[in-house]
Protein backbone atom coordinates (compact mmCIF):
# COMPACT_ATOMS: atom_id res chain seq x y z
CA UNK A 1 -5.77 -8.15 9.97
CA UNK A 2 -4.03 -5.42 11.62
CA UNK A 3 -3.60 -2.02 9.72
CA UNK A 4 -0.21 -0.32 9.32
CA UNK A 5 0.24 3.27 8.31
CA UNK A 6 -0.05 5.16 5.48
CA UNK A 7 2.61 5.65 3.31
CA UNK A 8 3.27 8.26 1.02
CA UNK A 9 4.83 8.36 -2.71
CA UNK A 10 5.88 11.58 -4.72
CA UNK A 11 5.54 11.38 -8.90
CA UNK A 12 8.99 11.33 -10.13
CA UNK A 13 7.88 13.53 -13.48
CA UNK A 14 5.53 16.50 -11.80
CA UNK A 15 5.81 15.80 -7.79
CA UNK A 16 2.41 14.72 -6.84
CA UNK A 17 1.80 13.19 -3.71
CA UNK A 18 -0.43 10.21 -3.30
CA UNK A 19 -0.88 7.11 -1.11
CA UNK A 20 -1.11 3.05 -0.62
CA UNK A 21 -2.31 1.67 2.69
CA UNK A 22 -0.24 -1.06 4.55
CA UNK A 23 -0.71 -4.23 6.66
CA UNK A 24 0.95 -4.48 10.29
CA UNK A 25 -0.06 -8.11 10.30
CA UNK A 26 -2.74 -10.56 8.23
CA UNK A 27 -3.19 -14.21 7.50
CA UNK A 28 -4.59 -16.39 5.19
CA UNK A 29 -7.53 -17.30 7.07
CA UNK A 30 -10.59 -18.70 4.30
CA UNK A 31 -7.87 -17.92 1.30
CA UNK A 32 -8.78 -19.43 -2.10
CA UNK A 33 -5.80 -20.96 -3.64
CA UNK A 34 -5.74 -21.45 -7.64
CA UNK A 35 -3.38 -23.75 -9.51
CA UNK A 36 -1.31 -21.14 -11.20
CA UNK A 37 -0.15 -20.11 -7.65
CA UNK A 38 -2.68 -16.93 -6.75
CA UNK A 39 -4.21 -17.01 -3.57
CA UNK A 40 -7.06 -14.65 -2.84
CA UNK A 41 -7.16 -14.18 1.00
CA UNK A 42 -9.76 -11.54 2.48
CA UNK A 43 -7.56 -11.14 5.37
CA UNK A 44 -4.63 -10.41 3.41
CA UNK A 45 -5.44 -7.81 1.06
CA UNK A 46 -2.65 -7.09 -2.19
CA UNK A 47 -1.33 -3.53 -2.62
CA UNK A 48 -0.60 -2.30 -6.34
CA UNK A 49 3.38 -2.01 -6.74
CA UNK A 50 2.65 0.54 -9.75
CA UNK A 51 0.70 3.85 -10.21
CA UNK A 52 -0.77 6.33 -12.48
CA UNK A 53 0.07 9.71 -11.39
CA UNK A 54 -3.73 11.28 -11.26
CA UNK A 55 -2.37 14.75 -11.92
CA UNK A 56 0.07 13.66 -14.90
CA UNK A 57 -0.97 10.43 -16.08
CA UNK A 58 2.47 8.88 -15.88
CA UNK A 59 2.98 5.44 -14.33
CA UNK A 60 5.84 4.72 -11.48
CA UNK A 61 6.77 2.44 -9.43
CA UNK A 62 5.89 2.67 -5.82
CA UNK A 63 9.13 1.55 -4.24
CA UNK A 64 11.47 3.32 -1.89
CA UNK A 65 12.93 6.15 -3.95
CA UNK A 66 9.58 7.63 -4.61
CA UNK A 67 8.65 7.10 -1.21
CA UNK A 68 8.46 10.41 1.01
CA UNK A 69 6.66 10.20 4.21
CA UNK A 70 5.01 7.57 6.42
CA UNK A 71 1.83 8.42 8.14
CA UNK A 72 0.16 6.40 11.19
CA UNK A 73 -3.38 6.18 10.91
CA UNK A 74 -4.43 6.00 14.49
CA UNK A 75 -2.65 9.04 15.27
CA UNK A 76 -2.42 9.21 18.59
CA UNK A 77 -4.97 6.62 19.81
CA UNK A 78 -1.98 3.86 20.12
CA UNK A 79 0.52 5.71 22.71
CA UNK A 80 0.92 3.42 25.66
């Protein structure tokens, strides 16, 4: 599992800013597979699509149009 940056989401109703990690690359390595199709893998965590604002309390989606800014957390450890 390889960890990709941070990306960041704005509340549509009162502009908060919050957060989701994401995966550069992962695999299904010792996954547990269950016969209505979900498959728990430790090596390839699942990211909520949907969020409560903390500030507000309203849920949105986190998709591209909420999305504002992308944030690598290595910094600058991975320049080659």
């Amino acid at each position: 599992m390889e960890i990709g940056p941070n990306l960041y989401y704005k509340c549509p109703k009162c502009g908060q800013t919050s957060f989701k990690e994401s995966l550069l690359s992962g695999n299904n390595s010792g996954a547990k597979y269950f016969s209505d199709g979900k498959m728990i893998a430790p090596m390839l965590p699942e990211f909520p699509a949907i969020i409560k604002c903390k500030n507000c309390k309203t849920f949105y989606w986190l998709n591209d149009e909420n999305q504002i800014d992308e944030s690598d957390v290595f910094g600058d450890y991975y320049e080659w």
